[in-house]
Protein backbone atom coordinates (compact mmCIF):
# COMPACT_ATOMS: atom_id res chain seq x y z
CA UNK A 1 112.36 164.06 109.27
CA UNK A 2 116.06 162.91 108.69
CA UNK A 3 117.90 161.73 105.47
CA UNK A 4 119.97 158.72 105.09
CA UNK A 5 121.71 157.08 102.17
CA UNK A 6 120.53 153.99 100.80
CA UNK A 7 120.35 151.63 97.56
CA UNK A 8 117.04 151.30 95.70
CA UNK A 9 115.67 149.71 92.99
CA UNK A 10 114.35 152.68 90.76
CA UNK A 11 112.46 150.07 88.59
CA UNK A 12 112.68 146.28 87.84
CA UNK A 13 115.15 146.30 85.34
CA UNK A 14 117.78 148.65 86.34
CA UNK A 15 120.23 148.03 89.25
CA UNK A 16 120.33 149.07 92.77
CA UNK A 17 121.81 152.46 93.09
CA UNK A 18 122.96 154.52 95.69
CA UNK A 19 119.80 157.45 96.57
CA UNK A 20 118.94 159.21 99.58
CA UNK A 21 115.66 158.65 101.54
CA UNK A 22 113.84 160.49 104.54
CA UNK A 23 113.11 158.87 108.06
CA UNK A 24 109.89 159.82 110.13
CA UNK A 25 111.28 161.79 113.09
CA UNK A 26 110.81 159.74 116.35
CA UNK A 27 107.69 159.37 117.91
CA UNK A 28 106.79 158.55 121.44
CA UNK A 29 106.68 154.53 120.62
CA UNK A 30 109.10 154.80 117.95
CA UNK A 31 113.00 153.24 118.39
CA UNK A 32 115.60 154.63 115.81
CA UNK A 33 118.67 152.81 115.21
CA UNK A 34 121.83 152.97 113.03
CA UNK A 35 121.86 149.79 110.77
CA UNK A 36 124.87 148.12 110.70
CA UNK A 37 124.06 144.70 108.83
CA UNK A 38 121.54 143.79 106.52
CA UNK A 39 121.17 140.80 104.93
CA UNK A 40 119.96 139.44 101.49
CA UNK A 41 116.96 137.84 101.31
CA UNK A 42 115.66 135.78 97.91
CA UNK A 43 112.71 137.72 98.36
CA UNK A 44 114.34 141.36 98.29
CA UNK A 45 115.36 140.10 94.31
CA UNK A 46 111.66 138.60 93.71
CA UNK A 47 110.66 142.30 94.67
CA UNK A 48 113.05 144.43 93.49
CA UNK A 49 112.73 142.79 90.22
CA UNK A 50 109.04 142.63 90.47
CA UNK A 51 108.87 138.98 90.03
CA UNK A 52 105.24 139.08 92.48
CA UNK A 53 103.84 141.91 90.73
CA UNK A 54 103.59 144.08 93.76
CA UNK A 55 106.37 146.42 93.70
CA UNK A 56 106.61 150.32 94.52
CA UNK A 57 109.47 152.27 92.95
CA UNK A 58 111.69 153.36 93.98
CA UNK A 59 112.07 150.61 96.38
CA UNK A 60 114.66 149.65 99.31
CA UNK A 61 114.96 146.62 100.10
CA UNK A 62 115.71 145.18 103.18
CA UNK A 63 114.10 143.13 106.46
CA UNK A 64 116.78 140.92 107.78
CA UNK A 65 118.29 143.89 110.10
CA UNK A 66 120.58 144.37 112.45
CA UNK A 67 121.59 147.47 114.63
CA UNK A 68 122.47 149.68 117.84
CA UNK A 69 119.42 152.61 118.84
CA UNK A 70 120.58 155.77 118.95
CA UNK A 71 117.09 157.83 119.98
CA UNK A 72 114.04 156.52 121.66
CA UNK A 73 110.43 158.23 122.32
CA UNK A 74 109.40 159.34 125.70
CA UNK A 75 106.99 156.59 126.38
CA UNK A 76 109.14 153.84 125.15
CA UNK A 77 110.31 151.27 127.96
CA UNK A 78 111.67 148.25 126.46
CA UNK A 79 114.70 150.14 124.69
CA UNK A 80 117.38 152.35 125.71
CA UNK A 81 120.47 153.95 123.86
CA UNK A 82 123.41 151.72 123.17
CA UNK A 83 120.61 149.03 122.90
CA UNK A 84 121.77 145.75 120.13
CA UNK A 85 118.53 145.33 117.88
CA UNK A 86 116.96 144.12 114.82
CA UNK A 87 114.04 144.06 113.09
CA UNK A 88 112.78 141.35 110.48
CA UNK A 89 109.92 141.11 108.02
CA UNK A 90 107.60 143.73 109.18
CA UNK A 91 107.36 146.66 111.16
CA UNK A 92 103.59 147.05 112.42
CA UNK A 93 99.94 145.09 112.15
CA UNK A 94 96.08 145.95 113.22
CA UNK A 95 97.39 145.13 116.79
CA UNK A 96 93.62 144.01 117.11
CA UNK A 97 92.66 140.99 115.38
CA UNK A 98 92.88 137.88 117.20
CA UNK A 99 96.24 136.80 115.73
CA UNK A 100 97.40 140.06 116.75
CA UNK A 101 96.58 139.53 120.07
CA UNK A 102 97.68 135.94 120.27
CA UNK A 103 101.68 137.43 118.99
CA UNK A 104 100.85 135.78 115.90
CA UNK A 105 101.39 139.27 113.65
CA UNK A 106 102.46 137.61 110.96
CA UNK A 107 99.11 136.20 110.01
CA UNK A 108 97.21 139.65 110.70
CA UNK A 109 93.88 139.43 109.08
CA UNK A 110 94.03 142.89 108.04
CA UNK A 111 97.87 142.08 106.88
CA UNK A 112 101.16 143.06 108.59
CA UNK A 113 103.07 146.27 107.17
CA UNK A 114 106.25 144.69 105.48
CA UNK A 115 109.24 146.25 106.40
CA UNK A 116 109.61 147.67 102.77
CA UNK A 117 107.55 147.80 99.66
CA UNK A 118 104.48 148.42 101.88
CA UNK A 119 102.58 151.46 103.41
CA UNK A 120 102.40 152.60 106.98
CA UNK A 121 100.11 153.95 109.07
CA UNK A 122 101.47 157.74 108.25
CA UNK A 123 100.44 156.59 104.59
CA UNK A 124 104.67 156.64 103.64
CA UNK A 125 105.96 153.85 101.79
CA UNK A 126 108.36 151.62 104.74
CA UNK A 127 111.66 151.48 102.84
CA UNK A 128 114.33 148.25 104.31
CA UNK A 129 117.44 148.22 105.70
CA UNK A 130 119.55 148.57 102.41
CA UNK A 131 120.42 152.02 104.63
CA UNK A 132 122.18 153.95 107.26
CA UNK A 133 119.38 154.05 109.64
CA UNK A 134 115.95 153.14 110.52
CA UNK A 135 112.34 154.48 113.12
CA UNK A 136 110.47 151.68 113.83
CA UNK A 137 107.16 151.60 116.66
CA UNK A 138 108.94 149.72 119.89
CA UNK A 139 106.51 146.79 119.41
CA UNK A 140 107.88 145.51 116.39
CA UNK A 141 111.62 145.62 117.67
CA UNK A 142 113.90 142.55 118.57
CA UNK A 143 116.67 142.63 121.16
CA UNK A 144 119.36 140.79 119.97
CA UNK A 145 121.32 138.74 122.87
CA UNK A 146 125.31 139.91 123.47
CA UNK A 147 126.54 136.44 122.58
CA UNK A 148 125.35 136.77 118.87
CA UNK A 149 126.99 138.89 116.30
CA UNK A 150 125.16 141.39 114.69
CA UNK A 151 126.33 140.51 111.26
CA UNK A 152 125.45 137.11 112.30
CA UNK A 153 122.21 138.05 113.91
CA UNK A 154 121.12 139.91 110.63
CA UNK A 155 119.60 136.28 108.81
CA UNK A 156 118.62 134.94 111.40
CA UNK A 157 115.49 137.81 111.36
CA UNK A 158 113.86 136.37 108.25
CA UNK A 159 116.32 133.04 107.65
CA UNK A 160 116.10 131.68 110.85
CA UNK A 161 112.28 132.35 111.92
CA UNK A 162 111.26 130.85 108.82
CA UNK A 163 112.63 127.65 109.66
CA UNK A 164 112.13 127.86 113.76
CA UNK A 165 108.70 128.60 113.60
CA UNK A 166 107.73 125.56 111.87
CA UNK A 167 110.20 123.21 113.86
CA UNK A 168 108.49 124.37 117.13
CA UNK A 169 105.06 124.13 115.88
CA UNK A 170 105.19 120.73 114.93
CA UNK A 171 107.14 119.84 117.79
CA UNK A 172 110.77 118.71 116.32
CA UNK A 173 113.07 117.21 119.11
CA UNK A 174 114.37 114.09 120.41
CA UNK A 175 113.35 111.34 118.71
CA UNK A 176 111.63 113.49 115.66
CA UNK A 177 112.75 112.70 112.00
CA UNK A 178 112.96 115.90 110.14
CA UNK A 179 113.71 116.11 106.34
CA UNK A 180 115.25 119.72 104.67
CA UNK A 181 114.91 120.19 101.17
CA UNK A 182 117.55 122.49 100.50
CA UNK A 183 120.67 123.65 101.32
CA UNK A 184 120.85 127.28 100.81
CA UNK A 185 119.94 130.35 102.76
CA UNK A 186 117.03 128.88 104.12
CA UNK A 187 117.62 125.17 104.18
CA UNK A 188 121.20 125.48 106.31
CA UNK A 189 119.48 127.47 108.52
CA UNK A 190 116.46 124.08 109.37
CA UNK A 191 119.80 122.20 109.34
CA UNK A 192 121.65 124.09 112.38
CA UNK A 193 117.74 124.74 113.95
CA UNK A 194 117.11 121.12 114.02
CA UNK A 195 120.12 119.37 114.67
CA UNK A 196 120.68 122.07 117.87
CA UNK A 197 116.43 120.97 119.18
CA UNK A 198 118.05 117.20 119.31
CA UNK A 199 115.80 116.10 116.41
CA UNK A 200 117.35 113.30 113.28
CA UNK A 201 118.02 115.51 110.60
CA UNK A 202 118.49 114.62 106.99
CA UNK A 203 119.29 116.77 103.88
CA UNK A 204 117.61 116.29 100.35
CA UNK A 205 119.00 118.23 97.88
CA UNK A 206 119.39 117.99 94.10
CA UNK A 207 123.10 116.31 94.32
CA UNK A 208 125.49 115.66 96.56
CA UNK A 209 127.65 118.46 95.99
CA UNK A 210 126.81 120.06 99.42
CA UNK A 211 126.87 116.73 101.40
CA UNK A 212 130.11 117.69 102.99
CA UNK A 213 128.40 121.04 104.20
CA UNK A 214 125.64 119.43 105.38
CA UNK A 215 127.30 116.86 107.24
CA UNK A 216 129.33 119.38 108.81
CA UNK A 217 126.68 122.21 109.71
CA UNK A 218 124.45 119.19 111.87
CA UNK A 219 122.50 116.82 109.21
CA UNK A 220 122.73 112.91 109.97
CA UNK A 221 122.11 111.92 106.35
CA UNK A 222 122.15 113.37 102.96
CA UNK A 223 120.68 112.05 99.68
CA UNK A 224 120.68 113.39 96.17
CA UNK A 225 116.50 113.75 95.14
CA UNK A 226 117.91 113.32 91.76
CA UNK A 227 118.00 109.43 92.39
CA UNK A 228 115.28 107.76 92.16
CA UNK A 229 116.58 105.09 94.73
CA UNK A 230 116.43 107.72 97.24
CA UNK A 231 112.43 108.26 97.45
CA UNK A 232 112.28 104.14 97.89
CA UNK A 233 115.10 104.30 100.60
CA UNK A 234 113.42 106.66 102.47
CA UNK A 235 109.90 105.97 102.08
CA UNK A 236 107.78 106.61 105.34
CA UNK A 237 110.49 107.84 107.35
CA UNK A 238 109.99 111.36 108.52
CA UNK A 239 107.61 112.65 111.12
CA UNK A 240 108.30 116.47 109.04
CA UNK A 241 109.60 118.08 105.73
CA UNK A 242 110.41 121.36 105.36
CA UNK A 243 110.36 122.30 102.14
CA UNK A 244 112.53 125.24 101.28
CA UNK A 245 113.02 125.63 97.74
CA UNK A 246 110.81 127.51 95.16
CA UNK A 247 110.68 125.01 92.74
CA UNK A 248 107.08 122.79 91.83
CA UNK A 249 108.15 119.62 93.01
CA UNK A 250 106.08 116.29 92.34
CA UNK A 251 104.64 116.60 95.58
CA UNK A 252 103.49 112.79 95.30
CA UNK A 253 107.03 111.51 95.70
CA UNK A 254 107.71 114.06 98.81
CA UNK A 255 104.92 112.68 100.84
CA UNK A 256 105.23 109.18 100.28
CA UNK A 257 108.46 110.28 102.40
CA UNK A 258 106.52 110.98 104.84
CA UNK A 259 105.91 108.40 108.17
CA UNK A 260 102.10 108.33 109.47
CA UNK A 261 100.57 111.52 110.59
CA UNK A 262 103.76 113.25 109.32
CA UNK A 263 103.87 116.83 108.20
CA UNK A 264 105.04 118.41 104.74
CA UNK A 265 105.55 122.28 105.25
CA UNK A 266 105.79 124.54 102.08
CA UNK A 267 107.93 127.29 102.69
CA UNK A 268 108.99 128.30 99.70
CA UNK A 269 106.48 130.27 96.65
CA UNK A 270 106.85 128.01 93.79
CA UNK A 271 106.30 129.61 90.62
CA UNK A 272 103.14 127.66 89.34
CA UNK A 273 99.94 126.35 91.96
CA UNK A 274 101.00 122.77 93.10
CA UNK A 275 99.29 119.67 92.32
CA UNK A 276 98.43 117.41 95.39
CA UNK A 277 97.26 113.99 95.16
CA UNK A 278 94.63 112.83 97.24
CA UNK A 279 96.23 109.15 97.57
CA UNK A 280 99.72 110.23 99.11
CA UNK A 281 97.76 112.19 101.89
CA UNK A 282 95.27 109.43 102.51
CA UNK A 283 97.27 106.79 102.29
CA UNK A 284 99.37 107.76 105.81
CA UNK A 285 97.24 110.47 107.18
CA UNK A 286 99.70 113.13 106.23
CA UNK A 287 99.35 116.62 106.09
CA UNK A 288 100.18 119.53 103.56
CA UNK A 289 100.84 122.65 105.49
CA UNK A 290 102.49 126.19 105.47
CA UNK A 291 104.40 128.76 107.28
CA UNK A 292 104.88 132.01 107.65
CA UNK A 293 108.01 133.37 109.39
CA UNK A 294 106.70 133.82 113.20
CA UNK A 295 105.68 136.42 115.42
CA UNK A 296 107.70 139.55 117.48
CA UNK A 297 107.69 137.16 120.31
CA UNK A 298 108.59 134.10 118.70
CA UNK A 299 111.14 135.55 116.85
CA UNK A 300 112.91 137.01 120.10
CA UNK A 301 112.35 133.42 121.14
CA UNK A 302 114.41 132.27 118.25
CA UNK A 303 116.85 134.80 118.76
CA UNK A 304 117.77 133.53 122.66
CA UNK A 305 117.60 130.07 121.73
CA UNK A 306 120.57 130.82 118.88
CA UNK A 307 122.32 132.77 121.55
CA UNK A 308 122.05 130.09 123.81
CA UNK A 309 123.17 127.17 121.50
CA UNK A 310 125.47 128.78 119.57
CA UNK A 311 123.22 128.93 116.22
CA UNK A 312 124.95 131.10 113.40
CA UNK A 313 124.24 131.33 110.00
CA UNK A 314 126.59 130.84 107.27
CA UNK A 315 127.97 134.62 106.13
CA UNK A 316 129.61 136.33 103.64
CA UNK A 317 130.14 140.10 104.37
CA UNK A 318 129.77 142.37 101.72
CA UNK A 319 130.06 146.61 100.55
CA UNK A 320 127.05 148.30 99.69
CA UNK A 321 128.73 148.67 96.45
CA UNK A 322 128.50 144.67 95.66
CA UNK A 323 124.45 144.40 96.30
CA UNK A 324 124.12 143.71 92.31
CA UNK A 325 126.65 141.09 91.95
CA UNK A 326 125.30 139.65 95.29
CA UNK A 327 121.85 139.53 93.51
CA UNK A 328 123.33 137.62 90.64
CA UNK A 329 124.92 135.12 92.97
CA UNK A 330 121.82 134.29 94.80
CA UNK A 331 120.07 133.71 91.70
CA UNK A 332 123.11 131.64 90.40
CA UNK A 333 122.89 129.59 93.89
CA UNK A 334 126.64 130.93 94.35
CA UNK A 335 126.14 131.86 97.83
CA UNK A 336 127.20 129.72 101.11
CA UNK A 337 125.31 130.59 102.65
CA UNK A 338 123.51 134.28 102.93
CA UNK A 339 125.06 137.83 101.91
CA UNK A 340 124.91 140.28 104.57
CA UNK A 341 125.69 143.94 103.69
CA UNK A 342 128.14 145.91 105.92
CA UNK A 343 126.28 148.99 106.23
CA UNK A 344 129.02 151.36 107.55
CA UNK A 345 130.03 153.26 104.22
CA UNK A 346 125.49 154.35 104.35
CA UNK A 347 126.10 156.11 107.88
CA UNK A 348 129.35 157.62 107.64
């Protein structure tokens, strides 16, 4: 076992503080790494602040994670000292059901081991990247390509396969319409995604106070949701949505947006169940789907197609010592467009 600094959440209504945790030595599968970025997910806040009702205190957040291995076991053979890697939203699976076996770990039927706020197989709570350091099993590790930062690689482990795994299912490209609703952490990121796979991307957010952004980061059009004109413009025009936001939208306007046979993905957790009606679906055989962030090899996937276009979220580099004002930011939509934590001050 090793120690490491870290910031927890000793309950839902206090602040992150700075703690020390223990690390598993390294098995024979097992990669450790020093973190050096780890970025700020809406989700770490929903947890830490037990929004879902789930949480373990204390609790380190954590799963958008970016690093260099320092140790590896003896049977490991995809990893090797000096090594750039990450790791995202979970860190192990059954490894036997069929989505397992089809690299589709996210869905596991027996559920994938989040990265933190979860329980591995040695029966430990997993505690995130909010730390110095990290042992993960090899098969859950990401090699992340020389051409991308790591700060800037960080995001792109929860951010950026939320939004790519949906754009390659339903096939976005040239000559696809695709719709973002949203332009924060996750939205910016279906932007960049989208406009860099060729496909016609427009933005619809709440105003137009981000249209500039959008513009620039790869969107063709933007239009304010917040005028009524807008749902009549663009009636029937997109082959897929991705929703982004957490809010419970009138889903009846959104897929009257929607072209025939088009797609409407939810990726957000709105607070209350949704109400669907039956006409907007019948009416141009559209479809009400969801997604899940994607599997270890899709997400390497994502990673080398960012590399290889050039794909880089929007940052702002913080200290450890900021993580509760970040939080309040986030919440306050103050953010362009995701906070990654410099980890340095948790290893030295």
């Amino acid at each position: 076992m090793s120690t490491v600094a870290a910031y927890a959440a000793p309950s839902a209504s206090e602040p992150l503080v700075k703690t020390t945790i223990t690390r598993r030595d390294v098995g024979p599968h097992d990669v450790a790494f020093d973190i050096h970025y780890a970025g700020i997910c809406h989700s770490d806040i929903h947890t830490v602040r037990d929004e879902w009702g789930r949480a373990k205190y204390p609790v380190v957040p954590g799963h958008e994670i970016a690093g260099v291995v320092t140790e590896v076991g003896s049977e490991v053979t995809g990893f090797t000292v000096g090594d750039r890697v990450g790791v995202g939203c979970f860190v192990d699976s059954c490894r036997e059901c069929a989505q397992c076996r089809a690299g589709e770990e996210q869905y596991c039927v027996k559920g994938m081991v989040g990265t933190y706020n979860a329980i591995g197989r040695d029966g430990e709570p997993t505690q995130g990247g909010y730390s110095g350091a990290i042992v993960v099993d090899e098969s859950y590790v990401l090699h992340i390509p020389d051409s991308l930062p790591l700060d800037a690689a960080a995001p792109l482990l929860c951010a950026g396969i939320t939004l790519y795994s949906p754009l390659r299912h339903w096939n976005a490209g040239p000559g696809t319409r695709v719709a973002v609703i949203g332009l924060g952490g996750l939205g910016h990121m279906g932007v960049k995604l989208a406009h860099a796979m060729g496909a016609h991307v427009t933005v619809l957010s709440q105003s137009l106070k981000k249209m500039e952004d959008g513009l620039r980061l790869g969107a063709d059009e933007y239009y304010a949701t917040s005028d009524p004109e807008t749902f009549t413009t663009l009636r029937s025009s997109f082959d897929l949505i991705l929703n982004t936001v957490s809010a419970n939208l009138n889903l009846g306007r959104y897929l009257g947006l929607l072209a025939l046979d088009g797609t409407m993905v939810e990726l957000g957790m709105p607070e209350k169940p949704m109400s669907v009606p039956a006409g907007a679906l019948i009416s141009g055989r559209r479809r009400l789907a969801g997604s899940l962030i994607g599997g270890i090899a899709e997400t390497q996937e994502m990673l080398d197609f960012c590399a290889e276009h050039a794909v880089r979220p929007e940052i702002e580099v913080i200290a450890p010592d900021y993580i509760n004002e970040a939080y309040e930011r986030v919440v306050a939509s103050d953010v362009r467009y995701r906070f990654v934590i410099d980890t340095k001050s948790l290893r030295s």
